[in-house]
C-alpha atoms as a PDB file:
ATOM      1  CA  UNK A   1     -34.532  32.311 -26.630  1.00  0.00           C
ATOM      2  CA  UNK A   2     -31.947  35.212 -26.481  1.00  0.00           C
ATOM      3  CA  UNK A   3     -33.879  36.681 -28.739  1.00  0.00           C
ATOM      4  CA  UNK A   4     -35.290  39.986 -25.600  1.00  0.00           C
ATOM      5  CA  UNK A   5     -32.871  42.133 -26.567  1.00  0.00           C
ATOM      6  CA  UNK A   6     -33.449  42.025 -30.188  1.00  0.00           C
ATOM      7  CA  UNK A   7     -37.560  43.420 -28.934  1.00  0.00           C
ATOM      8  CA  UNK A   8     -35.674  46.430 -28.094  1.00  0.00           C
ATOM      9  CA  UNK A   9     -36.190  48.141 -31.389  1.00  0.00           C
ATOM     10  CA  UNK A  10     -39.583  47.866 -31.004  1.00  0.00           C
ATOM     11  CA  UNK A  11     -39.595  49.876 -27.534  1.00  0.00           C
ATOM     12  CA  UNK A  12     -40.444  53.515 -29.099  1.00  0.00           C
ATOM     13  CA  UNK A  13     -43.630  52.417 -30.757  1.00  0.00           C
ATOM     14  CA  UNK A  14     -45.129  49.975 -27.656  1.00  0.00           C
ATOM     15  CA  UNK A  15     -44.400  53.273 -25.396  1.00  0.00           C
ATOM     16  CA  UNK A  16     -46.326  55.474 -27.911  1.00  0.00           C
ATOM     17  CA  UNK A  17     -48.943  53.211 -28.250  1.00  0.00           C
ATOM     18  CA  UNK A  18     -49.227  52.623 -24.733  1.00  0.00           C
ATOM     19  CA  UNK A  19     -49.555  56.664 -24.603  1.00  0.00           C
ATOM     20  CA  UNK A  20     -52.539  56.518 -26.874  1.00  0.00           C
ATOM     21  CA  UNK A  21     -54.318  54.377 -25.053  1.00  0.00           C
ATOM     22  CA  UNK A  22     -53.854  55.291 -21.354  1.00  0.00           C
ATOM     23  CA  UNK A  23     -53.674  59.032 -22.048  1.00  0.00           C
ATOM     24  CA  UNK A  24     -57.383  60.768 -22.583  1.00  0.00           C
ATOM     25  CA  UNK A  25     -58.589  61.304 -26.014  1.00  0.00           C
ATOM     26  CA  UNK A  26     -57.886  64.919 -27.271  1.00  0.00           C
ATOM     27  CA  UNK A  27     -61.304  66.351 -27.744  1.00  0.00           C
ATOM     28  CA  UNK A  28     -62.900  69.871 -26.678  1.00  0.00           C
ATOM     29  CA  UNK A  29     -66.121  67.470 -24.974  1.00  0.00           C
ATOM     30  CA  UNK A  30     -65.510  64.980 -22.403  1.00  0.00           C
ATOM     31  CA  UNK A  31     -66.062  61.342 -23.464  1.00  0.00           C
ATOM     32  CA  UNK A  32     -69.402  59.725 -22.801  1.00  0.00           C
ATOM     33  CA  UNK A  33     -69.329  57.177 -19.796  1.00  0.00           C
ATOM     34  CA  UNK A  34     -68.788  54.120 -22.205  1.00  0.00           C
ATOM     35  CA  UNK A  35     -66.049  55.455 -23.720  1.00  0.00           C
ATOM     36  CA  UNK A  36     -64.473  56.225 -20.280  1.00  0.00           C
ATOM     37  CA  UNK A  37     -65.635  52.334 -19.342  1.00  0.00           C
ATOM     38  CA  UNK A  38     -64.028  51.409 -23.088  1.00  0.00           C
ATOM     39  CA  UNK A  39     -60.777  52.696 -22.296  1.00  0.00           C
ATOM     40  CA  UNK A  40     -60.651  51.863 -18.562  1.00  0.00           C
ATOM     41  CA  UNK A  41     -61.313  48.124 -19.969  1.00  0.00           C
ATOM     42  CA  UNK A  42     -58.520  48.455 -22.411  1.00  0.00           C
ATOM     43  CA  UNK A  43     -55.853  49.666 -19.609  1.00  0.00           C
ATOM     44  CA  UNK A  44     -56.629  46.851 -16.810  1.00  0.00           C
ATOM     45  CA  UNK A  45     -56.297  44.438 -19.691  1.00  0.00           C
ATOM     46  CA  UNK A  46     -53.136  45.623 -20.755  1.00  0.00           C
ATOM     47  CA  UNK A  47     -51.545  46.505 -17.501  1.00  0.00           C
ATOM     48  CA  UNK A  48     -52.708  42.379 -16.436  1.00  0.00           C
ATOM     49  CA  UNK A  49     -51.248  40.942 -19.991  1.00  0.00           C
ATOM     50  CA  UNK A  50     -48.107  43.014 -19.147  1.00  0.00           C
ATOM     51  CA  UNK A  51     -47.957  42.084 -15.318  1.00  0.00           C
ATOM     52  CA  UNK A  52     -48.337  38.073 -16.298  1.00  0.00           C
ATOM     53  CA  UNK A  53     -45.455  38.383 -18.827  1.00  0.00           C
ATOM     54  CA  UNK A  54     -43.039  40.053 -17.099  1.00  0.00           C
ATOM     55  CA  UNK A  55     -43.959  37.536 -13.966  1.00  0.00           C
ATOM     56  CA  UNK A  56     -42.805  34.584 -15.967  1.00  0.00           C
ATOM     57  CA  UNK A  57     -40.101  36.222 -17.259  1.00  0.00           C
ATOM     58  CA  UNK A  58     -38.610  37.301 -14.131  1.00  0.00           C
ATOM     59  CA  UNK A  59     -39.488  34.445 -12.623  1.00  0.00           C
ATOM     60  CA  UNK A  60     -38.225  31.542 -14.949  1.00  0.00           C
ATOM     61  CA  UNK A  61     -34.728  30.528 -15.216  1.00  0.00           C
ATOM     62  CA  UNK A  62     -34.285  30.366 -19.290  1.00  0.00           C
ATOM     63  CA  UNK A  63     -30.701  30.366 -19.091  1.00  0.00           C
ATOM     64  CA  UNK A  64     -29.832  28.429 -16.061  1.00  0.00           C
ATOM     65  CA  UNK A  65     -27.200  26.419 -18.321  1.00  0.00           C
ATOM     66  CA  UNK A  66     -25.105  29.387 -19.022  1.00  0.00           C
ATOM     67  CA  UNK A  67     -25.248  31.018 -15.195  1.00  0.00           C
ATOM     68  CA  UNK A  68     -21.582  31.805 -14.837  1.00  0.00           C
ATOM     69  CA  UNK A  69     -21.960  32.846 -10.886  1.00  0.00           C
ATOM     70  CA  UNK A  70     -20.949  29.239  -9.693  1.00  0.00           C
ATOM     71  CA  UNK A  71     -17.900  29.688 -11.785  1.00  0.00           C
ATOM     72  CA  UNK A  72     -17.086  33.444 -10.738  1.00  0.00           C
ATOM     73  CA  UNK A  73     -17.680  31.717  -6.820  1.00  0.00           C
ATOM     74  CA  UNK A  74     -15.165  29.446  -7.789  1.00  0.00           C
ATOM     75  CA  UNK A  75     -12.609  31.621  -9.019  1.00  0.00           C
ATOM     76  CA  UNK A  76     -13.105  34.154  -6.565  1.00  0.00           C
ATOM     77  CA  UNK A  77     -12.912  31.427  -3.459  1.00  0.00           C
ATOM     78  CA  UNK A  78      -9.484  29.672  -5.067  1.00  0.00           C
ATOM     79  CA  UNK A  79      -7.920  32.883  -7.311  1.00  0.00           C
ATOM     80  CA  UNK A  80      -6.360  35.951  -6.945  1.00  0.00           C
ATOM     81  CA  UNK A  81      -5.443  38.676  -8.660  1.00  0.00           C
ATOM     82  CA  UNK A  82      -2.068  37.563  -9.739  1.00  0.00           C
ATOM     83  CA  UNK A  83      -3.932  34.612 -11.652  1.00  0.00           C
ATOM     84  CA  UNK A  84      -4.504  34.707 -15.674  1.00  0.00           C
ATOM     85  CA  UNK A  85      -8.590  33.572 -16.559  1.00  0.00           C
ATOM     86  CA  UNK A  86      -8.105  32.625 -20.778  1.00  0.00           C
ATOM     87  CA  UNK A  87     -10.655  33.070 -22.293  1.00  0.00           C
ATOM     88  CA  UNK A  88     -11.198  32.624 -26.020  1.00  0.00           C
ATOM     89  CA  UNK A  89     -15.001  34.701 -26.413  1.00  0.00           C
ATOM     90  CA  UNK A  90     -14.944  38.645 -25.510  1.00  0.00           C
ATOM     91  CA  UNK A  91     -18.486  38.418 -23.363  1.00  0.00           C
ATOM     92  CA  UNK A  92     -16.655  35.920 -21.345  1.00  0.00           C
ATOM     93  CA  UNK A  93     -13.992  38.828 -20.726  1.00  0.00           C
ATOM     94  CA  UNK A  94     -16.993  41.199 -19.685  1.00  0.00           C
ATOM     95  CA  UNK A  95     -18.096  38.849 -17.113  1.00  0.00           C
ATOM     96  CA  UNK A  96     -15.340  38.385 -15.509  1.00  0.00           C
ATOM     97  CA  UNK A  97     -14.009  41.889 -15.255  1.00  0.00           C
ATOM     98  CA  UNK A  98     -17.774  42.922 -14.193  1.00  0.00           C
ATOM     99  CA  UNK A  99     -18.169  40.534 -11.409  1.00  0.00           C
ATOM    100  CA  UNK A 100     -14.822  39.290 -10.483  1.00  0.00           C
ATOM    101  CA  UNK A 101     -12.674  42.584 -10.691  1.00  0.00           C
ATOM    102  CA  UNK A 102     -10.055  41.586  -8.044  1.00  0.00           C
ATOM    103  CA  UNK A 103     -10.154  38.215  -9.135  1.00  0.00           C
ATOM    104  CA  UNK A 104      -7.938  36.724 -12.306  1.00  0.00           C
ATOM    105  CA  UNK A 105      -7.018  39.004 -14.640  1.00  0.00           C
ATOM    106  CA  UNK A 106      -9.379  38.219 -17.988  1.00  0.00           C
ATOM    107  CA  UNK A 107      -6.997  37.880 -21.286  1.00  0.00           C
ATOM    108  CA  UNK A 108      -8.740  37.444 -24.652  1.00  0.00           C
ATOM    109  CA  UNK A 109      -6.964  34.605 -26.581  1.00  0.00           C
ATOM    110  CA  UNK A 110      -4.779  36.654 -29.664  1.00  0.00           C
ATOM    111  CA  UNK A 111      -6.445  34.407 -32.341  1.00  0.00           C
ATOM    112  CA  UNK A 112     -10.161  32.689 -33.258  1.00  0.00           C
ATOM    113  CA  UNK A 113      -8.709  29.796 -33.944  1.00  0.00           C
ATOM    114  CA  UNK A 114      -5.480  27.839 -33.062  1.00  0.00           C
ATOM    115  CA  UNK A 115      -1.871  29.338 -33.954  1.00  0.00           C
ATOM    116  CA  UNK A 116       1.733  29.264 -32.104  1.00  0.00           C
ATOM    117  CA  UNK A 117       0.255  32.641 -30.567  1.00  0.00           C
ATOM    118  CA  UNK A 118      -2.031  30.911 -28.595  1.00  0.00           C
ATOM    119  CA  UNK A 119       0.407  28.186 -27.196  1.00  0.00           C
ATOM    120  CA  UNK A 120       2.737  30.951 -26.853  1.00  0.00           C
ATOM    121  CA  UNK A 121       0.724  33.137 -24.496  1.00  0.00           C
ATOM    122  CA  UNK A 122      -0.137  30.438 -22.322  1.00  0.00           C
ATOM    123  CA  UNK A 123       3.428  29.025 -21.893  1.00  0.00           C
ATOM    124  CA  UNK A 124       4.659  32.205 -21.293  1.00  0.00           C
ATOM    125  CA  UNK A 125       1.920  32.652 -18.121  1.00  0.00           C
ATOM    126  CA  UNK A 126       3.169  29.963 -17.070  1.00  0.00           C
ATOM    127  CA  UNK A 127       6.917  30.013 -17.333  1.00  0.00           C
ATOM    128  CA  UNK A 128       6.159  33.521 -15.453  1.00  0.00           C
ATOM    129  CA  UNK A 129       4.953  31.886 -11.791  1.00  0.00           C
ATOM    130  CA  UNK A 130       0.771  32.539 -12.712  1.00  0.00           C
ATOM    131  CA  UNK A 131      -1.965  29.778 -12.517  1.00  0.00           C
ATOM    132  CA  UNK A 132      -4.221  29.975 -15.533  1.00  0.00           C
ATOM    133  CA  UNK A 133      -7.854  29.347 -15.129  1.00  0.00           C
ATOM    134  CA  UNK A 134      -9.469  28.332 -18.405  1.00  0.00           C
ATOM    135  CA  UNK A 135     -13.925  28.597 -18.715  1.00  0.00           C
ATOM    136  CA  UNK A 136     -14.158  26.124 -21.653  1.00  0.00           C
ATOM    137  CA  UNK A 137     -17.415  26.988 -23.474  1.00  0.00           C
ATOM    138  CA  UNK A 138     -17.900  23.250 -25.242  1.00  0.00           C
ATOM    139  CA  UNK A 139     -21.223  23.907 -26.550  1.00  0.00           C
ATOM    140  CA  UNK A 140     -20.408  25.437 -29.665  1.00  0.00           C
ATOM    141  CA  UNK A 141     -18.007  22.144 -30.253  1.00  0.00           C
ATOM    142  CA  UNK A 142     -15.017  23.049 -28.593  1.00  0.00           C
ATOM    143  CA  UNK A 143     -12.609  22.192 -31.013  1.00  0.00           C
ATOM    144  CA  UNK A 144     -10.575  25.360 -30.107  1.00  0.00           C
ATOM    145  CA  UNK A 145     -10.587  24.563 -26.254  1.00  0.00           C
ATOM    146  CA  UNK A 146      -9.949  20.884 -26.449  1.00  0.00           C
ATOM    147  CA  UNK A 147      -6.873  22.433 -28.454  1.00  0.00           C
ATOM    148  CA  UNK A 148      -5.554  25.131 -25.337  1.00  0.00           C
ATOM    149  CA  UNK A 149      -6.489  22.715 -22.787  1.00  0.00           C
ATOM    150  CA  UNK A 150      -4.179  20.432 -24.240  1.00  0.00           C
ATOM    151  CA  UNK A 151      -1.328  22.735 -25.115  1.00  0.00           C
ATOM    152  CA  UNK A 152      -2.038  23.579 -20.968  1.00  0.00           C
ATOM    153  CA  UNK A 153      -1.637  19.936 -20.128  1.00  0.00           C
ATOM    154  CA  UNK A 154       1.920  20.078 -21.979  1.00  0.00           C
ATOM    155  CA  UNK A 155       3.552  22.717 -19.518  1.00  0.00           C
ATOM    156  CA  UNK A 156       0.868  23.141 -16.640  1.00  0.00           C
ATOM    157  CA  UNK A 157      -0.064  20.971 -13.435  1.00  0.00           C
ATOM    158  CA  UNK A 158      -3.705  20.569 -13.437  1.00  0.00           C
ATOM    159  CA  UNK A 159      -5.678  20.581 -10.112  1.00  0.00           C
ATOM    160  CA  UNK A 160      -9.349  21.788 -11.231  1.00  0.00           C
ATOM    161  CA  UNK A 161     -11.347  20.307 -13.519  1.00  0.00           C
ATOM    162  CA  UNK A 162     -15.257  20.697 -13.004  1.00  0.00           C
ATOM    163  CA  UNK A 163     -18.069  21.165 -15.174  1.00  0.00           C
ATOM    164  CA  UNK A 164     -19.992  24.212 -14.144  1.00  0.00           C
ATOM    165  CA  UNK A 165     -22.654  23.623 -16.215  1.00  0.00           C
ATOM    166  CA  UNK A 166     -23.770  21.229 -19.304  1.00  0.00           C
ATOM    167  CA  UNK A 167     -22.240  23.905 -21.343  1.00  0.00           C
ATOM    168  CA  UNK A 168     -19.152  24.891 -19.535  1.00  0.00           C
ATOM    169  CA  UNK A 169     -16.472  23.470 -17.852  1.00  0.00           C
ATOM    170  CA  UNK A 170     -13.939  24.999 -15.335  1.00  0.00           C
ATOM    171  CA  UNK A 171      -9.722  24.160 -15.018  1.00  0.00           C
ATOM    172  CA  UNK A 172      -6.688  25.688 -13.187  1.00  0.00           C
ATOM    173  CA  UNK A 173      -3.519  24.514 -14.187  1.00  0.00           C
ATOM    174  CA  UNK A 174      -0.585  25.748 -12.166  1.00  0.00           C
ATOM    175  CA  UNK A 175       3.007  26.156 -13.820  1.00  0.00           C
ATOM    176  CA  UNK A 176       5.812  23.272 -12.663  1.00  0.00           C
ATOM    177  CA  UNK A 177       7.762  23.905  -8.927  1.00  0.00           C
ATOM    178  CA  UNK A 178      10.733  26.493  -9.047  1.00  0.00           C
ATOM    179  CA  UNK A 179      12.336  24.243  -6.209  1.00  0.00           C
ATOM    180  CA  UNK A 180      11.839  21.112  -5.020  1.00  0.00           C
ATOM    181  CA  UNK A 181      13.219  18.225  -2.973  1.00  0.00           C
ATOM    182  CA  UNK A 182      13.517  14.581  -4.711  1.00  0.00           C
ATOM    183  CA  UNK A 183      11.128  11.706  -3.094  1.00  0.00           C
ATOM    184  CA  UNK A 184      12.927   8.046  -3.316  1.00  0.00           C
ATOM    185  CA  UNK A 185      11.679   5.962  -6.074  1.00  0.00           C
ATOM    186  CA  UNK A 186       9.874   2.739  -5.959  1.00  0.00           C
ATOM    187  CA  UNK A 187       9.643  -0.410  -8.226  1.00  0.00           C
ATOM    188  CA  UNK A 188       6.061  -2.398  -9.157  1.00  0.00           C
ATOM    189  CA  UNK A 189       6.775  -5.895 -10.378  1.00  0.00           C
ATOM    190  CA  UNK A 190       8.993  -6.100 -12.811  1.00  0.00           C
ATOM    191  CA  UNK A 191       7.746  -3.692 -15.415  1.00  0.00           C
ATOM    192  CA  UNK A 192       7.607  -0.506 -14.150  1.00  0.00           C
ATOM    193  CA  UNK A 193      10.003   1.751 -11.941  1.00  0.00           C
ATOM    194  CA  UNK A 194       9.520   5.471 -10.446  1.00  0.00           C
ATOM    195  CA  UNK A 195      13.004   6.759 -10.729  1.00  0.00           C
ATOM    196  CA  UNK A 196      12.002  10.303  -9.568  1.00  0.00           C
ATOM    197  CA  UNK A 197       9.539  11.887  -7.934  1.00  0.00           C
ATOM    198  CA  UNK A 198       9.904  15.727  -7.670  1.00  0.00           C
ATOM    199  CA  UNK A 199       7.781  16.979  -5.006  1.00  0.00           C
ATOM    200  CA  UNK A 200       7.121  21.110  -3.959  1.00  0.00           C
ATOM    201  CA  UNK A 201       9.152  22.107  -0.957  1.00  0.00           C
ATOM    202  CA  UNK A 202       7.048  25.297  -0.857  1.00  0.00           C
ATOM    203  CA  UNK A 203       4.068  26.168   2.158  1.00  0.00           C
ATOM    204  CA  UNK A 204       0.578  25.398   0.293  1.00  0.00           C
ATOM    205  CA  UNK A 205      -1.804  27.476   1.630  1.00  0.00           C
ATOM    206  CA  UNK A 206      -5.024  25.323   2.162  1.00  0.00           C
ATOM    207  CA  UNK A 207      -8.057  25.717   0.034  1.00  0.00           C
ATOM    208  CA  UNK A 208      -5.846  27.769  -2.225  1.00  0.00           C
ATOM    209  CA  UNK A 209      -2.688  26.286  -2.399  1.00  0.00           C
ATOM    210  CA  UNK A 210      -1.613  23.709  -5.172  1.00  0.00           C
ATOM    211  CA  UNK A 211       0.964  21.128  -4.726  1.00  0.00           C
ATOM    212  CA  UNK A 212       3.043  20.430  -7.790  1.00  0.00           C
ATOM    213  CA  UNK A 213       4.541  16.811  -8.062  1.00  0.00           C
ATOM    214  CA  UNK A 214       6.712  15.809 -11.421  1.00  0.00           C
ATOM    215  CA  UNK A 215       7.040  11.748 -11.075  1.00  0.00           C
ATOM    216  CA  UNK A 216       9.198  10.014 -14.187  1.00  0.00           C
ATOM    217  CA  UNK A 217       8.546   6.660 -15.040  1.00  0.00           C
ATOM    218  CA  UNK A 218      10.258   3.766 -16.491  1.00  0.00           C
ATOM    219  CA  UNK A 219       8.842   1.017 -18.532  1.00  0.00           C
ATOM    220  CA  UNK A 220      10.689  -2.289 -18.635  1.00  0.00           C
ATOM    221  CA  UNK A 221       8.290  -4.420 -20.364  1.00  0.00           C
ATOM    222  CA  UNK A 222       4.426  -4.503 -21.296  1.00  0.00           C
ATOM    223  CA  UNK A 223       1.863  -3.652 -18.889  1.00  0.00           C
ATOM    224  CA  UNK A 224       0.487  -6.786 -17.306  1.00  0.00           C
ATOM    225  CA  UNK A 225      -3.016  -7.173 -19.594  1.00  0.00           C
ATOM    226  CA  UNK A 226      -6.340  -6.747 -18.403  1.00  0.00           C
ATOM    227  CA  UNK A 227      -5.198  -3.560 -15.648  1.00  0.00           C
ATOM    228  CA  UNK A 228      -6.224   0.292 -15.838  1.00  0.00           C
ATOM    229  CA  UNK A 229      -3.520   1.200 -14.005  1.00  0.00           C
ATOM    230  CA  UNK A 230      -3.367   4.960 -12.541  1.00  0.00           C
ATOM    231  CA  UNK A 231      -1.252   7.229 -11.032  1.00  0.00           C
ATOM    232  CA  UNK A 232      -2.814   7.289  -7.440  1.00  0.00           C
ATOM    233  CA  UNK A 233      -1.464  10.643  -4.927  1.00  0.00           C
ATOM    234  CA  UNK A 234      -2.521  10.743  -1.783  1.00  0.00           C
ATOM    235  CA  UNK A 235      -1.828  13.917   0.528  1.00  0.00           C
ATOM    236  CA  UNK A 236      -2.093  12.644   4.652  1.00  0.00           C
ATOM    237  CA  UNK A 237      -0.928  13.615   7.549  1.00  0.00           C
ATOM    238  CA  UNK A 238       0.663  11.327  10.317  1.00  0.00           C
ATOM    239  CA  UNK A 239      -2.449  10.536  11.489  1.00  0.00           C
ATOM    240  CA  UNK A 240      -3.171   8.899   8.516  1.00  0.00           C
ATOM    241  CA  UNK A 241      -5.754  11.053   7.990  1.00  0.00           C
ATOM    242  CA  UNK A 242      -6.041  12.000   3.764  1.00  0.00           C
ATOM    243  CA  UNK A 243      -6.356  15.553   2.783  1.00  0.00           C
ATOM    244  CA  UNK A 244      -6.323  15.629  -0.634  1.00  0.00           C
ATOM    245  CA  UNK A 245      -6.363  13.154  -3.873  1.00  0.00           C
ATOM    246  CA  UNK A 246      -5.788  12.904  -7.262  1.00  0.00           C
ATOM    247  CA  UNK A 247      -6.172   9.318  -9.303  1.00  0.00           C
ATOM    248  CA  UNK A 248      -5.232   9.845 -13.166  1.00  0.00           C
ATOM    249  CA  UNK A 249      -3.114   8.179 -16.461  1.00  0.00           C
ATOM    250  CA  UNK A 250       0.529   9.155 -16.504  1.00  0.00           C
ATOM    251  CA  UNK A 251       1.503  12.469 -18.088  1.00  0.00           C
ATOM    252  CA  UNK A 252      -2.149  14.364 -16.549  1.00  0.00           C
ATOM    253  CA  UNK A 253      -4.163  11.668 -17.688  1.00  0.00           C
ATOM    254  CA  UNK A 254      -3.166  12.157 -21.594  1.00  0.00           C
ATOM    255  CA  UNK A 255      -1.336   9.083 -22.028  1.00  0.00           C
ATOM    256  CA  UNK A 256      -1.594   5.176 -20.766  1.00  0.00           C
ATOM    257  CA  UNK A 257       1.297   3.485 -18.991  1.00  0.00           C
ATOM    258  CA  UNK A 258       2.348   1.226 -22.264  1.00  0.00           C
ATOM    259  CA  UNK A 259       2.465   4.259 -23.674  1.00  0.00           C
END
């Protein structure tokens, strides 16, 4: 595995040898008829090995777990140019910028591992108006991207989260409303009260569009035992009819309510 490239070394010599043997012997007689039988043998046996291993290598998908087209398809369907993609390897920076060139701008994260450099990039994306997409590659352990996508969760509005494959997974975090109007609160038993909720005034363009909503809570007393209780939001129309949804712990899913 991954290991095709490395053959390439080894190119010059197959190509000479593969010379020698197709090309006629240098000699002032012309070969005998078994020799001519000898080496036509040796070429159809070589041109069938050849034919059968380069039909199961075009032909079986080795690296279907790291296949990054559903995740450029998803970027280029929901992002624009004015987007940030993070990414913290440099080949993921050549994919991007190969097959997503009007897409989200590919930045290379300033450090290997985690520093105030990194959190201060990011912040500063979003503080500017961009949505950041983040390709998480967990396989290697993902000890640095558990670390951005929580610095993200600090200062961005999440509203993708998909694995693209068993090896990566996807996010777009967009930064907090610039103006808003103020929703009326509501009260749930006697424990908990919504004082605020801050809701987008701005057009959201469907299928694109992202709808940021900042609710504050209030605890009184302990959570009731026994519930998982969730933030439920609910986008519908007067018909009733729900357009979009997103069920999650307070503070984008990173804490519990008696916390």
């Amino acid at each position: 595995m991954r290991g095709e490239r490395l053959l390439s070394a080894l190119a010059p010599a197959f190509w000479l040898w593969l010379a020698a043997v197709i090309a006629p012997t240098i000699n002032p007689s012309p070969p005998g008829r078994s020799a001519r039988l000898l080496r036509t043998a040796l070429n159809l046996s070589l041109v069938l090995v050849t034919v059968l291993a380069l039909i199961r290598f075009f032909t079986i998908p080795r690296y279907a777990n790291d296949d990054y087209r559903p995740l450029i398809a998803e970027m280029a369907a929901r992002g624009s140019a004015a987007d940030m993609a993070f990414c913290v390897y440099p080949w993921q920076v050549g994919y991007l910028r190969s097959y997503l060139p009007h897409g989200p701008q590919a930045l290379l994260s300033p450090s290997a591992a985690w520093d105030d450099s990194i959190s201060i990039s990011l912040h500063e994306r979003l503080r500017q108006g961009q949505q950041v997409w983040f390709p998480a590659h967990l396989s290697l352990g993902g000890i640095l991207e558990t670390q951005i996508e929580a610095s993200l969760m600090q200062q961005g509005f999440p509203v993708l989260n998909r694995w693209i494959s068993p090896s990566t997974r996807l996010t777009l975090f967009v930064p907090p409303a610039s103006a808003g109007q103020t929703a009326p609160g509501a009260r749930f038993g006697t424990w908990l009260t919504l004082t605020t909720a801050q809701v987008s005034s701005q057009p959201v363009a469907a299928g694109a569009g992202a709808l940021p909503i900042s609710l504050t809570w209030r605890l009184s007393e302990h959570p009731p035992a026994g519930g998982a209780w969730q933030v439920r939001l609910r986008l519908s129309d007067r018909q009733g009819v729900t357009w979009a949804q997103r069920d999650s712990a307070p503070a984008n899913g990173q804490r519990a309510f008696d916390q």
